[in-house]
C-alpha atoms as a PDB file:
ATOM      1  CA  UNK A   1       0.000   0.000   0.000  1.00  0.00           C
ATOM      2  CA  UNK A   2       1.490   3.175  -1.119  1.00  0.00           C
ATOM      3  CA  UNK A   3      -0.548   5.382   1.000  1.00  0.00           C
ATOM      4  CA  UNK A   4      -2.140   7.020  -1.878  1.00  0.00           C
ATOM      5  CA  UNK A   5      -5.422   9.185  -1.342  1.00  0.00           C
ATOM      6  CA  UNK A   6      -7.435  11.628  -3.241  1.00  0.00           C
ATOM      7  CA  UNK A   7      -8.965  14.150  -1.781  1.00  0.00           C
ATOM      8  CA  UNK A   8     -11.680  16.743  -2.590  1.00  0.00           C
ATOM      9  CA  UNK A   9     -11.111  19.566  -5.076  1.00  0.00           C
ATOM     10  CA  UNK A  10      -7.970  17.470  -6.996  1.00  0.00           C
ATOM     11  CA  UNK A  11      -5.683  17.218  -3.954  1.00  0.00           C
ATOM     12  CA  UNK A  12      -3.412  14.539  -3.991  1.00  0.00           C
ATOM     13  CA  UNK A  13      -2.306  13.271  -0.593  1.00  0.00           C
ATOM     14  CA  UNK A  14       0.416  10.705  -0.675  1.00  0.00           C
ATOM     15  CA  UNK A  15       2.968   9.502   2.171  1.00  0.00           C
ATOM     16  CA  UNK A  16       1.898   9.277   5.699  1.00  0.00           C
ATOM     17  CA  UNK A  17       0.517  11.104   8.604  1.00  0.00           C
ATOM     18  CA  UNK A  18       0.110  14.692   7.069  1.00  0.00           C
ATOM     19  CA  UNK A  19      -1.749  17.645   8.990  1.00  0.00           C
ATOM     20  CA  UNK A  20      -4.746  18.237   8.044  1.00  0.00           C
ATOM     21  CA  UNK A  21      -5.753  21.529   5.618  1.00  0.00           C
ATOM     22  CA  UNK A  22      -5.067  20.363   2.435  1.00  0.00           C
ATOM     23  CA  UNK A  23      -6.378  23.265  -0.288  1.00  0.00           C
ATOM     24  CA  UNK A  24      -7.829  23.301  -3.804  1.00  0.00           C
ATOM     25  CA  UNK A  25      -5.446  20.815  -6.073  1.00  0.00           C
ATOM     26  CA  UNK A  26      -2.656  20.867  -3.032  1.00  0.00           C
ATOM     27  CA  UNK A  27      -0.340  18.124  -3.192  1.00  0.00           C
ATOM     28  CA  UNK A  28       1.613  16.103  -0.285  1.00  0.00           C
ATOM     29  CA  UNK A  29       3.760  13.769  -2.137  1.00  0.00           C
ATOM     30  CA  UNK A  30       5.710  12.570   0.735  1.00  0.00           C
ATOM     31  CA  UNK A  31       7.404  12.661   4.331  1.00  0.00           C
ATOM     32  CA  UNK A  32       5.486  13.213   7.367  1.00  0.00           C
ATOM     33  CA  UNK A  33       3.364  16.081   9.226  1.00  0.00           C
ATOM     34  CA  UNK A  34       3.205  18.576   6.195  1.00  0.00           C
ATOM     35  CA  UNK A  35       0.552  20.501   6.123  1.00  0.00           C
ATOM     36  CA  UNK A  36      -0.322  22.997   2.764  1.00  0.00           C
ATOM     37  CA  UNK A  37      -3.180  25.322   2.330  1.00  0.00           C
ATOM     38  CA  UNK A  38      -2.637  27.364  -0.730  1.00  0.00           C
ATOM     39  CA  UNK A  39      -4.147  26.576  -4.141  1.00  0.00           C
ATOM     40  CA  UNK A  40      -2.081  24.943  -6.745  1.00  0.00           C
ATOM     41  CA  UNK A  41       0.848  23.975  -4.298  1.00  0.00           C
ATOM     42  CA  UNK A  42       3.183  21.175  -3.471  1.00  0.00           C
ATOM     43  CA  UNK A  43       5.459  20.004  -0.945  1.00  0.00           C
ATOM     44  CA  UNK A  44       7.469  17.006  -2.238  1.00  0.00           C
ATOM     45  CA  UNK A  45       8.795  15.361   0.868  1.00  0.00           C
ATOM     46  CA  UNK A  46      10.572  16.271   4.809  1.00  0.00           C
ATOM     47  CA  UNK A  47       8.866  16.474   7.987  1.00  0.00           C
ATOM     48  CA  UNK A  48       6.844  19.276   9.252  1.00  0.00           C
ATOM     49  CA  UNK A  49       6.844  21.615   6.398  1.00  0.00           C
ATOM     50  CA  UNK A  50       4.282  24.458   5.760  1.00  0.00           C
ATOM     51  CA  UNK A  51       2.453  26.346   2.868  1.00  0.00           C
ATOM     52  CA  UNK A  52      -0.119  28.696   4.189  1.00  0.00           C
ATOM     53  CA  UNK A  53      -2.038  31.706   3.359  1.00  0.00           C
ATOM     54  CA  UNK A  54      -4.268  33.295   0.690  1.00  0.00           C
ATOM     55  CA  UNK A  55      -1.212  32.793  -2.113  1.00  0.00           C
ATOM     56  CA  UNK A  56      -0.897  29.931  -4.443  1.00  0.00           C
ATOM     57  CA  UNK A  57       0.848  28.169  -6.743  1.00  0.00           C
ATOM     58  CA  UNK A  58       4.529  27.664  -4.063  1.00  0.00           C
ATOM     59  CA  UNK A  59       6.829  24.615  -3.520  1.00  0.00           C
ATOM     60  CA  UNK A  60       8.417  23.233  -0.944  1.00  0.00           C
ATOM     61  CA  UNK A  61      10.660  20.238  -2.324  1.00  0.00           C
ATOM     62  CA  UNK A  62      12.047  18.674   0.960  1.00  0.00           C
ATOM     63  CA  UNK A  63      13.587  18.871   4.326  1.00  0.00           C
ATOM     64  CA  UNK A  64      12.255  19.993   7.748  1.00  0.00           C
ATOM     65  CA  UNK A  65      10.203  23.140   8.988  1.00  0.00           C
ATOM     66  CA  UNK A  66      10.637  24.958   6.558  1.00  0.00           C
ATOM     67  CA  UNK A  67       7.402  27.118   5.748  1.00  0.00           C
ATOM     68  CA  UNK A  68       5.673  29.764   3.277  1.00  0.00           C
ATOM     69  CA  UNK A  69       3.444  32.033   4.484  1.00  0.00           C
ATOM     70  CA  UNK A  70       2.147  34.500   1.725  1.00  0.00           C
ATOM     71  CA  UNK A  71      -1.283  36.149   1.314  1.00  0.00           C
ATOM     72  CA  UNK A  72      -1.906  37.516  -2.114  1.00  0.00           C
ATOM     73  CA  UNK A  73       0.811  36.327  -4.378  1.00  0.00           C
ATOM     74  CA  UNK A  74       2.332  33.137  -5.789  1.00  0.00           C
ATOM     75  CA  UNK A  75       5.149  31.171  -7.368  1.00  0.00           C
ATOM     76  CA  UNK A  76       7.398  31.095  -3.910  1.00  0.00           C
ATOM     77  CA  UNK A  77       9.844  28.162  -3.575  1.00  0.00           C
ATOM     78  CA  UNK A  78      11.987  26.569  -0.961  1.00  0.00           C
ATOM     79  CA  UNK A  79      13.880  23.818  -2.406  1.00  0.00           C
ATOM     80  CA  UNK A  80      15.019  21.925   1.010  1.00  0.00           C
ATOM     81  CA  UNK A  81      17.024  22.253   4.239  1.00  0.00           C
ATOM     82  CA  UNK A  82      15.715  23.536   7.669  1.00  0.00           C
ATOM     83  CA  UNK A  83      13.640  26.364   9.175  1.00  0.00           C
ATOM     84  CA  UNK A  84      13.745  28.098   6.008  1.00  0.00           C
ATOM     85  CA  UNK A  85      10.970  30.635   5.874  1.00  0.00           C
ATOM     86  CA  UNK A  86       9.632  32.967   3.097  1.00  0.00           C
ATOM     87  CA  UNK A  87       6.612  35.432   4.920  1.00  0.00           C
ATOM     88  CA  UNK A  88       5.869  37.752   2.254  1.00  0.00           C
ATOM     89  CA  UNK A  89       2.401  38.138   3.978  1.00  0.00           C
ATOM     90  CA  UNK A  90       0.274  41.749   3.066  1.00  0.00           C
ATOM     91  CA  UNK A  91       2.312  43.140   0.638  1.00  0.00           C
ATOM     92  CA  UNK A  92       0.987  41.381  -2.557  1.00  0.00           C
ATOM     93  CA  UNK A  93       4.848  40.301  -3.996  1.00  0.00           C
ATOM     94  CA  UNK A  94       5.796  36.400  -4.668  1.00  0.00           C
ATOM     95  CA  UNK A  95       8.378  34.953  -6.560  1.00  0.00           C
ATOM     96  CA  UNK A  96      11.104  34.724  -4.262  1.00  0.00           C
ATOM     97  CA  UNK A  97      13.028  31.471  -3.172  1.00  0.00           C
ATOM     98  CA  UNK A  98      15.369  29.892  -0.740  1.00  0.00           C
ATOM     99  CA  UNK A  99      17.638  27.244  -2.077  1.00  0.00           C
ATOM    100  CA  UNK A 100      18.445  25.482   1.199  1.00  0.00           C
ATOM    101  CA  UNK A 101      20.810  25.882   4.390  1.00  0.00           C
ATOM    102  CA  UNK A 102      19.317  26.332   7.874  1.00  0.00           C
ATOM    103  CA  UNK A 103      17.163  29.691   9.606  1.00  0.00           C
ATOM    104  CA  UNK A 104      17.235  31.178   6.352  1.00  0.00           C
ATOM    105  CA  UNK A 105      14.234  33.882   5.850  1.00  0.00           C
ATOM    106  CA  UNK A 106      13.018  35.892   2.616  1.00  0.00           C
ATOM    107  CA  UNK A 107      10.673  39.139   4.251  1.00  0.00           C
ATOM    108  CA  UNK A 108       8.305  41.181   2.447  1.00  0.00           C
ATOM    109  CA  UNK A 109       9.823  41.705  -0.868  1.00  0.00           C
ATOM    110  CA  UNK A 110       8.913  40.277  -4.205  1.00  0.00           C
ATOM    111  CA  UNK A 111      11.762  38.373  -6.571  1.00  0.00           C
ATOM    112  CA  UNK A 112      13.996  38.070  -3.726  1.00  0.00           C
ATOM    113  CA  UNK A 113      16.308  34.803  -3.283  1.00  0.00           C
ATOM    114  CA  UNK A 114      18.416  33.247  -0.591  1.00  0.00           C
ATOM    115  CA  UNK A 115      20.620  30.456  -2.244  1.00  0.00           C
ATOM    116  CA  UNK A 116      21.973  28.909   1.031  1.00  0.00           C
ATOM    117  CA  UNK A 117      23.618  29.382   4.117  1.00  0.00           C
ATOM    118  CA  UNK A 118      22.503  30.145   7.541  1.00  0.00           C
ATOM    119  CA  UNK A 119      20.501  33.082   9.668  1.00  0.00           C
ATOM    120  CA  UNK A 120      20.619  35.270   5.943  1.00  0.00           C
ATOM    121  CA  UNK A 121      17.447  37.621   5.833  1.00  0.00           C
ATOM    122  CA  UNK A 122      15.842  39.550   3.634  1.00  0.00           C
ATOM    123  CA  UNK A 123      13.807  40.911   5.634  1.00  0.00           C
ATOM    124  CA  UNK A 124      12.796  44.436   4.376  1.00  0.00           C
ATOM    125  CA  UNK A 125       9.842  45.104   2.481  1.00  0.00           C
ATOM    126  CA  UNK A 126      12.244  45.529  -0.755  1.00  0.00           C
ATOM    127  CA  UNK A 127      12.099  43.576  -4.170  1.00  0.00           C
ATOM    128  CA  UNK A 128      14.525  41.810  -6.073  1.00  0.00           C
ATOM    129  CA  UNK A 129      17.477  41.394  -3.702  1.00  0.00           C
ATOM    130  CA  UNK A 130      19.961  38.199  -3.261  1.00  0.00           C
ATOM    131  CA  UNK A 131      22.295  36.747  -0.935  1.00  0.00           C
ATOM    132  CA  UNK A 132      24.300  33.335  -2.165  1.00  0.00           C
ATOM    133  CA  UNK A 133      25.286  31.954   1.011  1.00  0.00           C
ATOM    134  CA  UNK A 134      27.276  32.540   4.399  1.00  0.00           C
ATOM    135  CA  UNK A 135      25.970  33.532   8.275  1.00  0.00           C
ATOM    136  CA  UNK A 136      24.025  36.335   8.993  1.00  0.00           C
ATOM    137  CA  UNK A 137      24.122  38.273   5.735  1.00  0.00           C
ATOM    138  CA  UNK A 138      21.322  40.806   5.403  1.00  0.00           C
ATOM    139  CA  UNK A 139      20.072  42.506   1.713  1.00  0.00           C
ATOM    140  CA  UNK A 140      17.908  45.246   3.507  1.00  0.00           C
ATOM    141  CA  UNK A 141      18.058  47.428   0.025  1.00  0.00           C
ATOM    142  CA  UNK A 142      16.458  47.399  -3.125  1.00  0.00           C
ATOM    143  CA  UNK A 143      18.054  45.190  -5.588  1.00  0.00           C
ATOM    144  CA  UNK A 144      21.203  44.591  -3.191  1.00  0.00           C
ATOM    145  CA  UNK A 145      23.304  41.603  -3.375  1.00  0.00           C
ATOM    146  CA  UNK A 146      25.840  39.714  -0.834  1.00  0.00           C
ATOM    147  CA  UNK A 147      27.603  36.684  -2.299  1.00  0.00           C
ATOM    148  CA  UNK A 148      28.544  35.364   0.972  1.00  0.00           C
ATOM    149  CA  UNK A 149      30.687  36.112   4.454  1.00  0.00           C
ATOM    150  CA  UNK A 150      29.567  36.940   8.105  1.00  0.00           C
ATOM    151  CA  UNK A 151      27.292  39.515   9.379  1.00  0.00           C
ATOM    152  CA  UNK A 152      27.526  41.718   6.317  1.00  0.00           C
ATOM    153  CA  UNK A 153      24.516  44.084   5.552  1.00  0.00           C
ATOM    154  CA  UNK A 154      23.514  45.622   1.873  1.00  0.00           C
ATOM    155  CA  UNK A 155      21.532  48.389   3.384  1.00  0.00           C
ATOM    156  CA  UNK A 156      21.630  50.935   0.173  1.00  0.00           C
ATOM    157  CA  UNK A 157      19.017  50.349  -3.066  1.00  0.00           C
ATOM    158  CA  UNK A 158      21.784  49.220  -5.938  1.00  0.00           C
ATOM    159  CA  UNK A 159      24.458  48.016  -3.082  1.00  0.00           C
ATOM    160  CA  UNK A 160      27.050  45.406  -2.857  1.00  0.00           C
ATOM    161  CA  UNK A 161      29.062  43.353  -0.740  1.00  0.00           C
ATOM    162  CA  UNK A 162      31.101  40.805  -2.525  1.00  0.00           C
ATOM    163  CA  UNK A 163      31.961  39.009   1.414  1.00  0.00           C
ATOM    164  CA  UNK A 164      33.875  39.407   3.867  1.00  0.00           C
ATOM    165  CA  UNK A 165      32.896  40.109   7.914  1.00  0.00           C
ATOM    166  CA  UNK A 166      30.736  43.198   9.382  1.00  0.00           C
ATOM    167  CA  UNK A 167      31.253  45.223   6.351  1.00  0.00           C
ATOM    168  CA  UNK A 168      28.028  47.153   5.542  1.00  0.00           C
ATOM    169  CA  UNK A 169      26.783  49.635   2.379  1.00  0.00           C
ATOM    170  CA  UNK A 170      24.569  52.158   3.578  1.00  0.00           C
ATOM    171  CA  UNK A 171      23.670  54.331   0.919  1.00  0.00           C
ATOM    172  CA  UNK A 172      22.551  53.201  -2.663  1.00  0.00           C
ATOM    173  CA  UNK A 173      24.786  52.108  -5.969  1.00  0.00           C
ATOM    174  CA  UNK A 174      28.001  51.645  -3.308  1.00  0.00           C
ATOM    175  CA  UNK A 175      29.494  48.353  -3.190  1.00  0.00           C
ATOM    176  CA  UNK A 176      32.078  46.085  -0.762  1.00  0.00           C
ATOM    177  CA  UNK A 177      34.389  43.779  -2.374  1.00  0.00           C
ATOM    178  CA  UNK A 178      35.247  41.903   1.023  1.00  0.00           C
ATOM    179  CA  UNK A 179      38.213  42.408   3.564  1.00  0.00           C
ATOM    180  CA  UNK A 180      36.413  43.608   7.551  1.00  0.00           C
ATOM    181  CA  UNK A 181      34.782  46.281   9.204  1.00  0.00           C
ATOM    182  CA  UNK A 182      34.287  48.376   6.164  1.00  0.00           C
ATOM    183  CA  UNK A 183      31.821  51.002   6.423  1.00  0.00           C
ATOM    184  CA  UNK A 184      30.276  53.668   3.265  1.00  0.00           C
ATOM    185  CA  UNK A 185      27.991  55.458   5.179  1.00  0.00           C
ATOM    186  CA  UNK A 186      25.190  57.586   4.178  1.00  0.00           C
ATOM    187  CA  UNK A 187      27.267  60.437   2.284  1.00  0.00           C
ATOM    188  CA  UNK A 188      29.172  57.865   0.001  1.00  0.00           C
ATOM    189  CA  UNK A 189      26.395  56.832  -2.369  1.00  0.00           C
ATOM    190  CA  UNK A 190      27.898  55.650  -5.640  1.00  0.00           C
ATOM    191  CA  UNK A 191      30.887  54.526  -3.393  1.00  0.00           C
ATOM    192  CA  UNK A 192      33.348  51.650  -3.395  1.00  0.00           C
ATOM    193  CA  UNK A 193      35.779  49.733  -1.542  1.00  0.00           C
ATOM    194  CA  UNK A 194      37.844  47.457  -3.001  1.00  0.00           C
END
């Protein structure tokens, strides 16, 4: 016995011992305890994993606790790993993703992504921003980007920081190339340290 059952409205429902709250054409393919409420969404396999909200049409592929909480959007992904969350809840933006790595959170911004790593956050309410990995990285600007390090923060719309530790763009279209404790603060926009 595979475990296999449909459910009303063109759910599928296959594995064992999933939560209950299963939404229009919702799919649980595997694992245990995942639970998924939006239309048009899937969570492959893991433990504990979560798609909730008004949104619709989001992916979880595996691992554990890792959830999506949207209201009003769609087309948010998190591929696997652990405690990953994307809450883009009341501000109508979706497409964002987390690849995998551990604590990893996408805020209130649309087309944002998180490819791994752990405690990175995008947790402002801008668009389109990235971080590729490391611990504690934070793309708080519109369109900013950190490829990796500790504790860096993109702060500035535009900004950079390539890696590094603690280094930090404040104002917009400045960029970090790595190194430590390097600062552009507010009256360096268009700035650089190499």
């Amino acid at each position: 016995d595979l475990g296999l059952n449909i459910v009303q409205g063109g759910n599928l429902l296959f594995g064992n011992s999933h939560k209950e709250g299963l939404w229009n054409s919702t799919s649980l393919a595997g694992g245990a305890r995942n639970t998924g409420s939006q239309s048009c969404s899937f969570i492959g396999a893991g433990t504990e994993n979560n798609i909730s909200g008004s949104g619709n049409k989001s992916f979880i592929g595996a691992g554990v606790a890792n959830s999506i909480q949207t209201s009003a959007n769609q087309g948010n992904a998190i591929v696997a790993g652990t405690q990953n969350l994307i809450n883009d809840a009341g501000t109508g933006a979706g497409n964002n993703f987390i690849g995998a790595g551990l604590g990893n959170k996408v805020g209130t911004g649309g087309c944002s992504g998180i490819v791994t790593g752990y405690n990175n956050c995008n947790c402002s309410r801008n668009s389109y921003a990235f971080v590729g990995g490391g611990y504690s990285n934070d793309t708080a600007g519109y369109a900013s980007a950190i490829g990796g390090g500790y504790n860096n923060s993109a702060m500035g719309g535009c900004s950079t920081v390539g890696g590094g530790k603690n280094n930090c763009t404040v104002p917009s279209y400045s960029s970090v190339l790595g190194g430590y404790c390097n600062i552009i603060y507010t009256n360096g926009s268009c700035g650089a340290i190499l």
